[in-house]
Protein backbone atom coordinates (compact mmCIF):
# COMPACT_ATOMS: atom_id res chain seq x y z
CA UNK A 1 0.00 0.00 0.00
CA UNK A 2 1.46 3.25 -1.06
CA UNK A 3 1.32 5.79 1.63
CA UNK A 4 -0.67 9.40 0.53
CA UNK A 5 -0.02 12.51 2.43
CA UNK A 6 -2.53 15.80 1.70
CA UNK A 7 -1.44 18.27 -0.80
CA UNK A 8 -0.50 21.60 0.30
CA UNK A 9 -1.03 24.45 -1.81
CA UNK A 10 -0.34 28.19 -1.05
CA UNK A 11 -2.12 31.12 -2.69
CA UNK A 12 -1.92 35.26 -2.99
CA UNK A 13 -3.65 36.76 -5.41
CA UNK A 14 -4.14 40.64 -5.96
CA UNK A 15 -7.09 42.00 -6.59
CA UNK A 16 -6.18 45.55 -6.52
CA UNK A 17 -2.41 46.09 -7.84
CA UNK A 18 -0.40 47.16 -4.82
CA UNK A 19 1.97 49.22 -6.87
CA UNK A 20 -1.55 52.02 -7.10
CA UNK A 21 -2.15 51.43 -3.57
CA UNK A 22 -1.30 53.93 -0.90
CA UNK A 23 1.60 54.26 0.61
CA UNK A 24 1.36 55.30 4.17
CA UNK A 25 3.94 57.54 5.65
CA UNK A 26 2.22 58.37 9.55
CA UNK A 27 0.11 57.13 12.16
CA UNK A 28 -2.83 59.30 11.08
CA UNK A 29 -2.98 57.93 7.19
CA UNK A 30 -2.66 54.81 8.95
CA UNK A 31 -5.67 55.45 11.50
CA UNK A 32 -7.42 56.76 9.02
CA UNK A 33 -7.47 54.01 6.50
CA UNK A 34 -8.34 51.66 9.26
CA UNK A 35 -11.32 53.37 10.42
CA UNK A 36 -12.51 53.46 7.10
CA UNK A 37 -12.02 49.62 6.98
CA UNK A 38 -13.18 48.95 10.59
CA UNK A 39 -16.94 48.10 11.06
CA UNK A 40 -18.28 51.19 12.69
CA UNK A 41 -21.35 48.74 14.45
CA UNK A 42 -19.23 46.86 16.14
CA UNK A 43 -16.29 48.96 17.23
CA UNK A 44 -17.50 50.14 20.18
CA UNK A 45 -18.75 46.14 21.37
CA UNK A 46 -16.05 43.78 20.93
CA UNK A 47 -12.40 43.61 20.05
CA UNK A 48 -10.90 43.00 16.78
CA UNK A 49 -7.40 42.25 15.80
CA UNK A 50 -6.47 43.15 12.37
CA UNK A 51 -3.00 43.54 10.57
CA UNK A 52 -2.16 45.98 7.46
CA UNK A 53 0.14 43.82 5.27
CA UNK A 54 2.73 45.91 3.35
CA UNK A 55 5.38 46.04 0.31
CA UNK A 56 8.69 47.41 0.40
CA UNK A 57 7.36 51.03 0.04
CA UNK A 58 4.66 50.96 2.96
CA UNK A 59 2.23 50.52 -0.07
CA UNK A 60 -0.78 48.57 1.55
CA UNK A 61 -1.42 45.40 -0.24
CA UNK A 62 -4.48 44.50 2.07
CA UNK A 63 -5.82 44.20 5.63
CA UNK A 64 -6.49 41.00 7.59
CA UNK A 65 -8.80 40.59 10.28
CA UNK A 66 -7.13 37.92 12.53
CA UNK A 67 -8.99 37.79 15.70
CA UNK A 68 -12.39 38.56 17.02
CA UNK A 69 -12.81 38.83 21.20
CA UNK A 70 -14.75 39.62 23.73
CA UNK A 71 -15.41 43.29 25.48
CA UNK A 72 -12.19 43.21 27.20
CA UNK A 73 -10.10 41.49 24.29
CA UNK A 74 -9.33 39.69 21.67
CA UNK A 75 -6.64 36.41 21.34
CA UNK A 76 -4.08 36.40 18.72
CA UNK A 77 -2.39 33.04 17.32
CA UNK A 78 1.23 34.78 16.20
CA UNK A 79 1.91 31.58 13.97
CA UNK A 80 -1.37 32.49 11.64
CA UNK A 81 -0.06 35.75 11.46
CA UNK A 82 3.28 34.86 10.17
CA UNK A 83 1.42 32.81 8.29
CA UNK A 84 -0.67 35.31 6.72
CA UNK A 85 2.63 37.61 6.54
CA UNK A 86 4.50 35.33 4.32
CA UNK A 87 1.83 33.54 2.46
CA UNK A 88 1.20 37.62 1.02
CA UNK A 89 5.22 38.10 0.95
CA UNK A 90 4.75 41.08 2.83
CA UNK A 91 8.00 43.34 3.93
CA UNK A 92 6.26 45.31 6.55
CA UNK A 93 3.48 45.00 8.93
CA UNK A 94 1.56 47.30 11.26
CA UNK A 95 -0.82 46.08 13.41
CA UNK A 96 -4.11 47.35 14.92
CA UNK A 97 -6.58 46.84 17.51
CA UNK A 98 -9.51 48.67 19.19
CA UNK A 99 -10.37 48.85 22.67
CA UNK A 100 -14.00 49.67 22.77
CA UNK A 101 -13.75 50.88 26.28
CA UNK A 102 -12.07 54.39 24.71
CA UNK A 103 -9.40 54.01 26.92
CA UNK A 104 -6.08 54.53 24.72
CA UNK A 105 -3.60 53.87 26.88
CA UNK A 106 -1.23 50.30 25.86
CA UNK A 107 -2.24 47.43 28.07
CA UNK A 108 0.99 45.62 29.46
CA UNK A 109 -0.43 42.58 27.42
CA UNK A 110 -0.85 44.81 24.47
CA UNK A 111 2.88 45.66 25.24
CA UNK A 112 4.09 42.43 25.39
CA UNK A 113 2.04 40.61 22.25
CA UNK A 114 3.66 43.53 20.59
CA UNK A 115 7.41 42.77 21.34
CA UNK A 116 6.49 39.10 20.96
CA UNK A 117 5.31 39.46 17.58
CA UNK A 118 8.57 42.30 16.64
CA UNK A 119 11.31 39.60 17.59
CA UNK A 120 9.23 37.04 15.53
CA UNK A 121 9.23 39.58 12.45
CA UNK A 122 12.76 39.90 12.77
CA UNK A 123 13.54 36.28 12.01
CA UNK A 124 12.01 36.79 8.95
CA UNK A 125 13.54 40.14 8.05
CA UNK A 126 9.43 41.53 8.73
CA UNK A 127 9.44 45.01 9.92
CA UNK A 128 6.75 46.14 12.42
CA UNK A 129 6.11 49.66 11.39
CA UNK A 130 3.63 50.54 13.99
CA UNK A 131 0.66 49.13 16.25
CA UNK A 132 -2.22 51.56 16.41
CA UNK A 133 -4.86 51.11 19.09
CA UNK A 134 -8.05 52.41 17.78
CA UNK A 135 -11.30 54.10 19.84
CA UNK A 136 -14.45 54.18 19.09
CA UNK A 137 -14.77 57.90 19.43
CA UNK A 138 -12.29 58.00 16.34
CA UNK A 139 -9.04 58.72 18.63
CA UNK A 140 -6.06 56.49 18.43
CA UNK A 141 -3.09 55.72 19.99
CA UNK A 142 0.24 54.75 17.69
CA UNK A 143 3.00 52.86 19.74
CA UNK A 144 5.61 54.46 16.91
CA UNK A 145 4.56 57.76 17.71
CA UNK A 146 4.66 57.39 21.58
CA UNK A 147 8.32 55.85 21.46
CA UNK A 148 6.87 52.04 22.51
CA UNK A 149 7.76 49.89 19.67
């Protein structure tokens, strides 16, 4: 009997062409974009963890939304992101969460998924641009910009 082992196939395909997307140079093109991608119902309720996968010139070739949570927040599997990451060959990443509370200030967990995730980028020569913390007042809070990251 011949052993048989599942196929694995891996798949990016571009919808838009990244080379006309935008390329984001600050926290507040980056805040923006997301709140114009986040669901405005449900941004206040629960948390969401998303990631904005990028090319070599911070042009954004799409957003994923990796984890949905609860009130307080939201679980993130760091292998599907890499996954995610490298199945789109993305250079850069920034990542993004809302905390429906309106409170804006970093969690220490927020803190340390953060780091976790940066020395895991590095091993695959993955910049972490940024990790913006969104409210649903339409503040937000960039760890770039407050010297965190």
């Amino acid at each position: 009997m011949e052993p048989k082992v599942n196929e694995i196939q891996i798949s990016y395909r571009e919808k838009l062409s990244t080379l006309k997307a935008l390329s984001l140079t600050n926290s507040k093109e980056v805040a923006e974009l997301l709140f114009k991608n986040w669901d405005a119902d449900t941004i206040g309720l629960h948390e969401t963890f998303k990631i904005l996968l990028l090319n070599r010139s911070n042009k954004v070739k799409g957003i994923y939304p990796l984890s949905h949570g609860g009130i307080t927040g939201t679980l993130v599997d760091v292998r599907i992101l890499f996954a995610i990451v490298l199945k789109t060959l993305s250079v850069g990443i920034i990542l993004a969460h809302n905390h429906p509370s309106g409170q804006l200030k970093a969690s220490e967990p927020d803190k340390q998924l953060t780091q976790k995730i940066k020395a895991a980028a590095q091993l695959f020569d993955v910049h972490v641009i940024d990790h913006i913390i969104l409210a649903p007042d339409g503040r937000y809070y960039s760890f770039a910009d407050n010297g965190i990251l």
